[in-house]
N, C-alpha and C. Protein backbone atom coordinates (compact mmCIF):
# COMPACT_ATOMS: atom_id res chain seq x y z
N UNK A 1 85.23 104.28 83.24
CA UNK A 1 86.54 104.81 82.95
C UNK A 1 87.57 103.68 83.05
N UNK A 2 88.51 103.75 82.43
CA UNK A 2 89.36 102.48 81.82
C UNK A 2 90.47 102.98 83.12
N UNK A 3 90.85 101.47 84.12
CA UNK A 3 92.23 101.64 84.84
C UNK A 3 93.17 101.97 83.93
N UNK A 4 93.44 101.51 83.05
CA UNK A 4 94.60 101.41 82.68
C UNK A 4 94.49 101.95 80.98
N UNK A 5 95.59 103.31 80.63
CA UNK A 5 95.13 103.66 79.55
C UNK A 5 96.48 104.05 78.66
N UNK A 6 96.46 103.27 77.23
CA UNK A 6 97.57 103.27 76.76
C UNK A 6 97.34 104.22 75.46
N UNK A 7 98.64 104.18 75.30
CA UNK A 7 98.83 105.03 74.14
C UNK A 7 98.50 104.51 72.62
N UNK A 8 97.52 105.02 72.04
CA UNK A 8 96.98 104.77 70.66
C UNK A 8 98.29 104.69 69.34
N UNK A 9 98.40 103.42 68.79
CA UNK A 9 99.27 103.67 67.43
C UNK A 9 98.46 104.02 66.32
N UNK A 10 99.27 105.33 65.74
CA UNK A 10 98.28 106.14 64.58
C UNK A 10 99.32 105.71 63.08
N UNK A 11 100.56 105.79 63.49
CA UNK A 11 101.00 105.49 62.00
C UNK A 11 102.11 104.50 62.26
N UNK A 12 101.98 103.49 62.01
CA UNK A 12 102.94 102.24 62.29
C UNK A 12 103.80 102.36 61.33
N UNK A 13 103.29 102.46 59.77
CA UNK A 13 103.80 102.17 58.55
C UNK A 13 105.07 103.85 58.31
N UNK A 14 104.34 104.72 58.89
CA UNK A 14 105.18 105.77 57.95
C UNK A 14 105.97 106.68 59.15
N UNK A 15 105.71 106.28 60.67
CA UNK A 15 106.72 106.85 61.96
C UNK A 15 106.92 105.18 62.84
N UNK A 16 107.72 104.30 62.24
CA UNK A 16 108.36 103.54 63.27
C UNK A 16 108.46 104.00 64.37
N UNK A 17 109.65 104.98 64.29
CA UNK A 17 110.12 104.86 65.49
C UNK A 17 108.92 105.97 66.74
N UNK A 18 108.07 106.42 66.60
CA UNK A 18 107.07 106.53 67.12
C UNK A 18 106.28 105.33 67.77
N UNK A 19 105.86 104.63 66.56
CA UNK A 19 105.08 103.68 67.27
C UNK A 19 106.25 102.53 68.08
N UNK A 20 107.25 102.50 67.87
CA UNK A 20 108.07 101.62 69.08
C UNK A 20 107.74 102.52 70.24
N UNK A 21 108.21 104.03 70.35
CA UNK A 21 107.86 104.31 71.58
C UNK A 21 106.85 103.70 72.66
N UNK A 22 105.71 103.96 71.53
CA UNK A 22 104.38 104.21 72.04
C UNK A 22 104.01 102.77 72.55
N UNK A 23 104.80 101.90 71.87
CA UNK A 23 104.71 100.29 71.84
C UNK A 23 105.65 100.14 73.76
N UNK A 24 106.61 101.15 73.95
CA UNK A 24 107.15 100.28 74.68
C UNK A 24 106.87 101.15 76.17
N UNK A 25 106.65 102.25 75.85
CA UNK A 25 106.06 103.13 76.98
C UNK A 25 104.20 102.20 77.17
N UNK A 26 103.88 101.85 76.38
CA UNK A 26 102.38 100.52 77.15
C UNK A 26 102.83 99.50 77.36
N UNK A 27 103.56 99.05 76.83
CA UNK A 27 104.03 97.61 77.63
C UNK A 27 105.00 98.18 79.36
N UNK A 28 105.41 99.26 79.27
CA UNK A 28 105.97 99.90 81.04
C UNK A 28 104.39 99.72 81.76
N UNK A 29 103.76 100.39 80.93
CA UNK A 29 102.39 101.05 81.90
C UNK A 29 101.31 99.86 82.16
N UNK A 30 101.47 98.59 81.16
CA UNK A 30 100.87 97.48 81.73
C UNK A 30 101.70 96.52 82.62
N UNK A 31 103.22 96.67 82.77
CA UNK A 31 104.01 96.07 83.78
C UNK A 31 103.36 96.94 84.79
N UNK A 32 103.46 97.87 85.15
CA UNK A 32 103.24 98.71 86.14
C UNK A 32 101.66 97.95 87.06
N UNK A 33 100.61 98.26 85.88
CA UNK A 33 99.23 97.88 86.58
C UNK A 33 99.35 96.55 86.71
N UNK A 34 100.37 95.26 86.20
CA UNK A 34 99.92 94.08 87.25
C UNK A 34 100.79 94.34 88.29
N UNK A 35 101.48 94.91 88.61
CA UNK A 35 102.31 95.04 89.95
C UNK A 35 101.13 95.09 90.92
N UNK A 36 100.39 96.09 90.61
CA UNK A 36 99.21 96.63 91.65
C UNK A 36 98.06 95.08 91.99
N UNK A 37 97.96 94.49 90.93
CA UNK A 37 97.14 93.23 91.15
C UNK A 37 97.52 92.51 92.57
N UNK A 38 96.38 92.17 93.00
CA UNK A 38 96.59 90.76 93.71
C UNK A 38 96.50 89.52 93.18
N UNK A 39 97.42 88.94 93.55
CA UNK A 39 98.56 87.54 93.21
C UNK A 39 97.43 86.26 93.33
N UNK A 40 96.86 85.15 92.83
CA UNK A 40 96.33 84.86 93.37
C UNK A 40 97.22 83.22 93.50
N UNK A 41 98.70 83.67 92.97
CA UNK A 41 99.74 82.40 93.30
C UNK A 41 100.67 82.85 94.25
N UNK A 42 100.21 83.78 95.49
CA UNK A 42 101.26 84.72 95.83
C UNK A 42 102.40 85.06 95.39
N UNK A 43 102.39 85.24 94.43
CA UNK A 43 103.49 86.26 93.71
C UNK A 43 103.84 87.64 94.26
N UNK A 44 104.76 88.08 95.18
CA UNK A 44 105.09 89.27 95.60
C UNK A 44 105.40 90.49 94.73
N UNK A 45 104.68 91.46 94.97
CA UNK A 45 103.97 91.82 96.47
C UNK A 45 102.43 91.56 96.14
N UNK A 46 102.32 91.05 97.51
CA UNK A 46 100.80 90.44 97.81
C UNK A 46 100.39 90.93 98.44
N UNK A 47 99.79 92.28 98.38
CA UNK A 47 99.48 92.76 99.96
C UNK A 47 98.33 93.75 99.14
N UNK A 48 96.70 93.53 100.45
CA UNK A 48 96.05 94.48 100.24
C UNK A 48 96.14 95.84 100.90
N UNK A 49 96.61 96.77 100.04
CA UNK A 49 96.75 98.38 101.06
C UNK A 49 95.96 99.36 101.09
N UNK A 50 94.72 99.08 100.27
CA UNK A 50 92.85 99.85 101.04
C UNK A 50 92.29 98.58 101.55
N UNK A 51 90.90 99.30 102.16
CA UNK A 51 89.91 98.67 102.11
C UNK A 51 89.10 98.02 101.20
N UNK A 52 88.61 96.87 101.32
CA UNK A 52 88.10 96.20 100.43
C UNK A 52 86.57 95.90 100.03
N UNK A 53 85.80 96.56 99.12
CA UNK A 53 84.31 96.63 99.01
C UNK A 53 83.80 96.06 99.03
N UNK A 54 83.26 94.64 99.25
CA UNK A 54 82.68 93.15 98.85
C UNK A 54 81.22 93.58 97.74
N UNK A 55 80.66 94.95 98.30
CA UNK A 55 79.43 95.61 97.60
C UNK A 55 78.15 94.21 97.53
N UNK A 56 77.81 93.99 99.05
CA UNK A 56 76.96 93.19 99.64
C UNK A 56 77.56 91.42 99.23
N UNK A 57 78.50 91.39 98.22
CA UNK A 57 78.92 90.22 98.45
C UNK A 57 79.30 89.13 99.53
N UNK A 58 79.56 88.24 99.24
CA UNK A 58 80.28 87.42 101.00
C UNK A 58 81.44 86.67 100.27
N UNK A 59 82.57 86.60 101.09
CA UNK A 59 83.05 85.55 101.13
C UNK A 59 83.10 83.96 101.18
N UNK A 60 83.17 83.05 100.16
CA UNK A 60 83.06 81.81 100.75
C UNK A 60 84.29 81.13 100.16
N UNK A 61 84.03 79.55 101.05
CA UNK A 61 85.19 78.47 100.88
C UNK A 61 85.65 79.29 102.03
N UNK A 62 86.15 79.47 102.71
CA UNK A 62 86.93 80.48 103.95
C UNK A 62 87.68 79.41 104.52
N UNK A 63 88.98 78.79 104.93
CA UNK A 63 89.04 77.61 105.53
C UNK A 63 89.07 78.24 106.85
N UNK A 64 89.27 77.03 107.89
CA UNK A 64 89.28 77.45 109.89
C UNK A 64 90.59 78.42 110.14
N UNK A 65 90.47 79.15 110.97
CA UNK A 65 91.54 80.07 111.43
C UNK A 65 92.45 79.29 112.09
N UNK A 66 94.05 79.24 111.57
CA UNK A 66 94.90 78.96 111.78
C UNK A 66 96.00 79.62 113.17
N UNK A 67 95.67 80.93 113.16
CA UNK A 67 96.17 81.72 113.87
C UNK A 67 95.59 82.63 114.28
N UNK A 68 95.85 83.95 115.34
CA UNK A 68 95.40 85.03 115.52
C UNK A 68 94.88 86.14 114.72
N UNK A 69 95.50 86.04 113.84
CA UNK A 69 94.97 87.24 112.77
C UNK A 69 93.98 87.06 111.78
N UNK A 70 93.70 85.37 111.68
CA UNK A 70 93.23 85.23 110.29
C UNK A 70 92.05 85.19 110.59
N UNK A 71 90.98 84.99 109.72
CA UNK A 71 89.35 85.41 109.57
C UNK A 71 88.76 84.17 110.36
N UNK A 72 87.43 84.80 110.84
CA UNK A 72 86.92 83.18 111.73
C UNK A 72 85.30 82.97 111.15
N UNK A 73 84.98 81.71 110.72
CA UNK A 73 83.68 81.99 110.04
C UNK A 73 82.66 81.99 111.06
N UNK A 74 81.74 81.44 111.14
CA UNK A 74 80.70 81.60 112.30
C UNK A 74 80.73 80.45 112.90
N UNK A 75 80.89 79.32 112.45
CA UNK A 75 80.80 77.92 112.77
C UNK A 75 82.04 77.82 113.79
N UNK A 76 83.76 78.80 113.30
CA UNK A 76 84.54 79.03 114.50
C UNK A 76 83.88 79.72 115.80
N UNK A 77 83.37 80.80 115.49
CA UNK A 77 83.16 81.68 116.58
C UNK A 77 82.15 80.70 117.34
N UNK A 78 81.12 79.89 116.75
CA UNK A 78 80.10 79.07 117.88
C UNK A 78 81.34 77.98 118.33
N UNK A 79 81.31 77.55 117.97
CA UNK A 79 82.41 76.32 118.66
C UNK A 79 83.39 76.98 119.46
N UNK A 80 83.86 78.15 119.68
CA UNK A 80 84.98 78.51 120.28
C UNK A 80 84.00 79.32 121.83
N UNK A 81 82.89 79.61 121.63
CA UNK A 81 81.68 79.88 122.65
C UNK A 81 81.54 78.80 123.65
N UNK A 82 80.91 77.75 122.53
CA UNK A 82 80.57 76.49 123.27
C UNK A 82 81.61 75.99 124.37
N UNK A 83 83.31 76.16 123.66
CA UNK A 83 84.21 75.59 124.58
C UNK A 83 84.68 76.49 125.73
N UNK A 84 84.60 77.74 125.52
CA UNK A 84 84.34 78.86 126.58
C UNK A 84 83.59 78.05 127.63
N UNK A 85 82.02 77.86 127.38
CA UNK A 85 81.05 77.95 127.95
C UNK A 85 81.46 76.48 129.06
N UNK A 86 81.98 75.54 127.96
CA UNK A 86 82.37 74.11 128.65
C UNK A 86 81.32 72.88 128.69
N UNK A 87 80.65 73.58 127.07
CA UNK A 87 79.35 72.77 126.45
C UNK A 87 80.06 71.69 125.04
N UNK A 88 79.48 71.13 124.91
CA UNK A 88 79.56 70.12 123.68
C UNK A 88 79.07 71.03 122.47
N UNK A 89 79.92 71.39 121.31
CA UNK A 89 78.70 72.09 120.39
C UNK A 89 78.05 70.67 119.68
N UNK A 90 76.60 71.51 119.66
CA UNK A 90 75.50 70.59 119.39
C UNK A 90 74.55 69.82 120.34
N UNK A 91 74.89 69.88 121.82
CA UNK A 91 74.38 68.95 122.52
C UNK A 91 73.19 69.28 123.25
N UNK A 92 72.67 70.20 122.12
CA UNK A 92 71.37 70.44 123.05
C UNK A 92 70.25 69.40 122.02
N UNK A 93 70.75 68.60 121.24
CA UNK A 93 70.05 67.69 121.15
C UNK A 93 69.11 68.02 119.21
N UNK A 94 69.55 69.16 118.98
CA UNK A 94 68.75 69.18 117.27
C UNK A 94 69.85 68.76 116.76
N UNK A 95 69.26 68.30 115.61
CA UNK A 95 69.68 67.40 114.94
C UNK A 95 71.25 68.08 114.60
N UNK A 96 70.90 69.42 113.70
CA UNK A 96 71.98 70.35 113.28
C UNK A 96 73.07 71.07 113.84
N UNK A 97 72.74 70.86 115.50
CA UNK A 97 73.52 71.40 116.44
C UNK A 97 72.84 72.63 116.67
N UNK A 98 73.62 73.93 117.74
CA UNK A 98 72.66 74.51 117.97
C UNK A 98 73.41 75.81 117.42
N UNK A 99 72.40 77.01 116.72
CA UNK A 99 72.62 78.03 116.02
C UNK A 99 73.69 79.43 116.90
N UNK A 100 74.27 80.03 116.30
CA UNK A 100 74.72 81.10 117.63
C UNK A 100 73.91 82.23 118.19
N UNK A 101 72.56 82.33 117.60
CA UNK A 101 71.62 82.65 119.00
C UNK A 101 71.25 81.93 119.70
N UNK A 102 71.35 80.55 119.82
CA UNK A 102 70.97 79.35 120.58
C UNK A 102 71.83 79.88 121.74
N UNK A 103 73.11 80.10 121.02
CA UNK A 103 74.53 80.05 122.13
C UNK A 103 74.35 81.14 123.24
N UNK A 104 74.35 82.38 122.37
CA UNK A 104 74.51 83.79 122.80
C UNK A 104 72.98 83.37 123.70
N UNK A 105 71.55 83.39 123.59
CA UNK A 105 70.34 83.09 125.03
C UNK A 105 71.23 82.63 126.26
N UNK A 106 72.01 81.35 125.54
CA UNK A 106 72.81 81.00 126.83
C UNK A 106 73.91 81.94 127.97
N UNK A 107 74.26 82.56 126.92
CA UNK A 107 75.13 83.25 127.47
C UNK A 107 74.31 84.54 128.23
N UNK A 108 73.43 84.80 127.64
CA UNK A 108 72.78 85.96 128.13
C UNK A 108 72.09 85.34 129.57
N UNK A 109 71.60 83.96 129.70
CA UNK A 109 71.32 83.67 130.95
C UNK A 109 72.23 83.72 132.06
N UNK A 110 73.83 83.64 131.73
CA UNK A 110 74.92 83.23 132.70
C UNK A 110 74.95 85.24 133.01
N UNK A 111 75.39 85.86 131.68
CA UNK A 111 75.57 86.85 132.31
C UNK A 111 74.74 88.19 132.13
N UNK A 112 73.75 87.86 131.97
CA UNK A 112 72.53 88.89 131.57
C UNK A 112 72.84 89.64 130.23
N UNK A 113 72.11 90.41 130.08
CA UNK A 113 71.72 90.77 128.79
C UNK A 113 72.57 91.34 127.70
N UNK A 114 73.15 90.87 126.69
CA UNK A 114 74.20 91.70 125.49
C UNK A 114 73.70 92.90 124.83
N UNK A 115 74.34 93.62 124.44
CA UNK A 115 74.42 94.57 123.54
C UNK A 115 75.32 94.74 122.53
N UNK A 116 74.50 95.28 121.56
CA UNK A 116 76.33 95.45 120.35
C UNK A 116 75.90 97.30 120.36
């Protein structure tokens, strides 16, 4: 089913002033549906107001969280563990550093066992 659905021109040649209508009532109704778009030059208004489906997708490129609110990838959340913990991330010696079940065993030794 089509978002966005405009009005068909049937006789251009023999009702002008019909098809101006029809011409200018779809050009309202396609101003209208990019309003609803997200901006991707933030152009206001920028704001998502549902939830958003990814439909098993992921996010990537994500940059580091700047602040409190913004998204944290996993590589934040281990490093922000490690400095909790008052470990070096990586210093258990593989090459790659160490994974965040590496982290979380640790943690589960200090304070016994997690649950989600």
């Amino acid at each position: 089913m089509a978002k966005v659905t405009l009005t068909d021109i049937t006789d251009l040649e023999n009702d002008p002033s019909q098809a101006q209508t029809a011409i200018n009532a779809n050009n309202a109704t396609i101003e209208q549906q990019l309003d609803l778009l997200l901006s991707r030059d933030s152009e206001q208004p920028n704001q998502i107001l549902a939830d958003v489906d990814l439909g098993g997708m992921r996010i990537i490129n994500l940059g580091a969280p700047e602040s409190g609110t913004d998204m944290a990838r996993v590589i934040d959340a281990e490093r922000l563990i490690y400095e909790l913990l008052g470990l070096e991330y990586g210093e258990t010696g593989t090459e790659n550093g160490v994974s965040l079940v590496d982290v979380l065993r640790l943690v589960e030794g200090v304070v016994g066992p997690l649950t989600v």
